[in-house]
C-alpha atoms as a PDB file:
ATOM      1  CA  UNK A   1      -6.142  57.295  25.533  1.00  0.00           C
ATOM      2  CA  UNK A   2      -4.102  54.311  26.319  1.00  0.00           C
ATOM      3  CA  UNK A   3      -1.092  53.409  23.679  1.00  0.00           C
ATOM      4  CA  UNK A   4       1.175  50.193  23.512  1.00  0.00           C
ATOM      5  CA  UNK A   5       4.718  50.923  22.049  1.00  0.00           C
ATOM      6  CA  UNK A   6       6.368  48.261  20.016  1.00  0.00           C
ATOM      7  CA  UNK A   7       9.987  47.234  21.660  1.00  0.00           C
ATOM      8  CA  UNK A   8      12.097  44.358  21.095  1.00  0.00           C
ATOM      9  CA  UNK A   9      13.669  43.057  24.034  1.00  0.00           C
ATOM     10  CA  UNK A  10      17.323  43.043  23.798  1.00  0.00           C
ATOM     11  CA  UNK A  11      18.283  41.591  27.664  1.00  0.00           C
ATOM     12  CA  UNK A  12      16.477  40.198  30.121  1.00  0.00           C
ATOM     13  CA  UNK A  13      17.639  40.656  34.060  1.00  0.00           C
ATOM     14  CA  UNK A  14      17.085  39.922  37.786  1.00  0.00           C
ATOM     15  CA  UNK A  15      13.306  40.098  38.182  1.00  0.00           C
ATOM     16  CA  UNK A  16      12.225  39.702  34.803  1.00  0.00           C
ATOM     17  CA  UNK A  17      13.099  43.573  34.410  1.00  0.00           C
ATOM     18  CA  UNK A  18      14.577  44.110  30.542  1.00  0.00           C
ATOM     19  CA  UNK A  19      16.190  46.160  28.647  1.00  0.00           C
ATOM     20  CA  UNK A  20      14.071  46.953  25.561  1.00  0.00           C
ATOM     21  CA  UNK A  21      14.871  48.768  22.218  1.00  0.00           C
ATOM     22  CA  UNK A  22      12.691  50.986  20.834  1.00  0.00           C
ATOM     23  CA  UNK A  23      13.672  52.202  17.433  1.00  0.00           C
ATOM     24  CA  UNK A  24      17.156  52.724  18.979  1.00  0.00           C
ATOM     25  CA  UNK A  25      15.910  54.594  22.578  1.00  0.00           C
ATOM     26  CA  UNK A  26      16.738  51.754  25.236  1.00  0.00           C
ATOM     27  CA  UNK A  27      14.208  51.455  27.777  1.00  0.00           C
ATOM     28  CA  UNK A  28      13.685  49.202  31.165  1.00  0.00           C
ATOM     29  CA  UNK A  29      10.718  47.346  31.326  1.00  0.00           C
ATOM     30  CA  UNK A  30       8.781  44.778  33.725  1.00  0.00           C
ATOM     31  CA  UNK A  31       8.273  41.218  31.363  1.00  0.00           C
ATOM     32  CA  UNK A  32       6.131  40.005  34.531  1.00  0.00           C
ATOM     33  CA  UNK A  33       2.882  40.030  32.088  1.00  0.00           C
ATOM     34  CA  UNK A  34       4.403  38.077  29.866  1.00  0.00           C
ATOM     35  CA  UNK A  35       6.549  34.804  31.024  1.00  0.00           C
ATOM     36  CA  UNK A  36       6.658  34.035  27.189  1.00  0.00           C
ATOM     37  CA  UNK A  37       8.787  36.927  26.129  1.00  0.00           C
ATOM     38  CA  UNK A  38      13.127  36.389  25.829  1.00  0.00           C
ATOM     39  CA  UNK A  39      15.791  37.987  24.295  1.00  0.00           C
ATOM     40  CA  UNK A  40      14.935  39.259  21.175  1.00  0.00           C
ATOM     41  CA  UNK A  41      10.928  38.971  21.379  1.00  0.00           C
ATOM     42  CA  UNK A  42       9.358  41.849  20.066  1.00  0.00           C
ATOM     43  CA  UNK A  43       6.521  43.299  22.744  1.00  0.00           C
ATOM     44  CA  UNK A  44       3.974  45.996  23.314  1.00  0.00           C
ATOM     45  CA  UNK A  45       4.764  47.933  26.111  1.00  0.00           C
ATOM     46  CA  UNK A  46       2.877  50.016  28.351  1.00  0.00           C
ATOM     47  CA  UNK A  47       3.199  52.374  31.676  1.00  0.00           C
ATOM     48  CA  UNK A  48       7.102  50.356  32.154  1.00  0.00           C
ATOM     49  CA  UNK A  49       5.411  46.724  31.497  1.00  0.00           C
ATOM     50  CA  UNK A  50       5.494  44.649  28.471  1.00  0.00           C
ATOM     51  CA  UNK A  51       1.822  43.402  27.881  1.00  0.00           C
ATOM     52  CA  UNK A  52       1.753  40.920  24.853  1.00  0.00           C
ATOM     53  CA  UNK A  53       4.379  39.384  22.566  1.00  0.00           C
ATOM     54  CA  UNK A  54       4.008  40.201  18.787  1.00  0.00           C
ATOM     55  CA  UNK A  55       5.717  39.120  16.074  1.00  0.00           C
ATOM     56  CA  UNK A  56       8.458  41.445  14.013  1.00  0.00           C
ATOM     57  CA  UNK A  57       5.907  42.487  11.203  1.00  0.00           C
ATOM     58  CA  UNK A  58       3.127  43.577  13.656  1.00  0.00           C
ATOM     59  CA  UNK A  59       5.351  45.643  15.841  1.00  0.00           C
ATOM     60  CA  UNK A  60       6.421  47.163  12.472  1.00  0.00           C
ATOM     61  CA  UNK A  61       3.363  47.948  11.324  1.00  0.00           C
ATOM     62  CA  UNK A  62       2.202  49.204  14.918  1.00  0.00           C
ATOM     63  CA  UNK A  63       5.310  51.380  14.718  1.00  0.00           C
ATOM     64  CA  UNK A  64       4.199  52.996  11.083  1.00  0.00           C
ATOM     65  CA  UNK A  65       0.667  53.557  12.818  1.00  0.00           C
ATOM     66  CA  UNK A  66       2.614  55.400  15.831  1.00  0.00           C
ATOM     67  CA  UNK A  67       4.214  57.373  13.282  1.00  0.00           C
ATOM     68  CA  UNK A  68       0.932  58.383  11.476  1.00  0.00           C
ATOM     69  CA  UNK A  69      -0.500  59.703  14.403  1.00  0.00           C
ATOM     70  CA  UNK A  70       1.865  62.245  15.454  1.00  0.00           C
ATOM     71  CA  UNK A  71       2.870  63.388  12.600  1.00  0.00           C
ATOM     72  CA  UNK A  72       0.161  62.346   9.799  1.00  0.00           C
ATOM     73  CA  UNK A  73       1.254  61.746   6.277  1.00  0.00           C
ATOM     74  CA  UNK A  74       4.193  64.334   7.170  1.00  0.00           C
ATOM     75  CA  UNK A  75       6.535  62.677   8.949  1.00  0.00           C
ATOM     76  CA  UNK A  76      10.372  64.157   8.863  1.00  0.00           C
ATOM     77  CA  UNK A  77      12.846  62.158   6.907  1.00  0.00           C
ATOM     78  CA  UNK A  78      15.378  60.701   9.383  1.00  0.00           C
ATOM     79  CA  UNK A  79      12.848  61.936  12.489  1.00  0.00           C
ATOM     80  CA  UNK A  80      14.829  60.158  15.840  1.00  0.00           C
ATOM     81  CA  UNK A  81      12.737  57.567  17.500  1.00  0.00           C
ATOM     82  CA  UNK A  82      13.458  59.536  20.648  1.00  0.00           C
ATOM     83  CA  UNK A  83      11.139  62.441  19.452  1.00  0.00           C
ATOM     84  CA  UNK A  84       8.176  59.831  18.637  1.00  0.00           C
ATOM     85  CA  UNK A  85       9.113  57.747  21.793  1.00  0.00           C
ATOM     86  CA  UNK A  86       9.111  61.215  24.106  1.00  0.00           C
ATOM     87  CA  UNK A  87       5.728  61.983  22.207  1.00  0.00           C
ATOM     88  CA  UNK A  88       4.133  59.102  22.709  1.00  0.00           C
ATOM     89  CA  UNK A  89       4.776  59.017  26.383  1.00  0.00           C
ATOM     90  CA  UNK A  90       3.361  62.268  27.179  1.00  0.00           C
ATOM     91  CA  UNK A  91       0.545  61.595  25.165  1.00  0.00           C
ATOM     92  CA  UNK A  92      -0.304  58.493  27.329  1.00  0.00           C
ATOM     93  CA  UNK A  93       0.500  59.958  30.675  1.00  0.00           C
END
């Protein structure tokens, strides 16, 4: 199963390779896929590339959905995104 990870990009560098914030775990990314994306585009990422632009209220629902997955209707109060973003990594390896 493949999974997209909402991620707003918070600086872009030398080679189109940004830094990307993901619920407060920082990531770098490839924004070759997507010549649209700038600072402070929200994207789906994927296997270290950013894949499509969304706007803020899609990646936030996409994020809720993420959520539901791993943890169903049970999700910890005050859970760190780095659990869910560590999670949903290995479950897309």
């Amino acid at each position: 199963m493949c999974l997209a990870v909402p991620a707003k990009v918070v600086l872009i560098g030398e080679y189109r390779m940004a830094q990307v914030d993901i619920h407060g775990v920082t990531r770098t990314v490839s924004l070759d896929l997507v010549p649209e994306a700038e600072v402070d585009s929200w994207v789906l990422i994927h296997a270290g590339f950013a894949i499509q632009v969304v706007d803020e209220q899609f990646a936030a629902e996409s994020w809720e959905l993420i959520q539901q997955i791993e943890w169903g209707d049970d999700i910890p109060e005050g859970l760190p995104a780095e659990v869910l973003v560590e999670s949903v990594s290995e479950a897309s390896a």
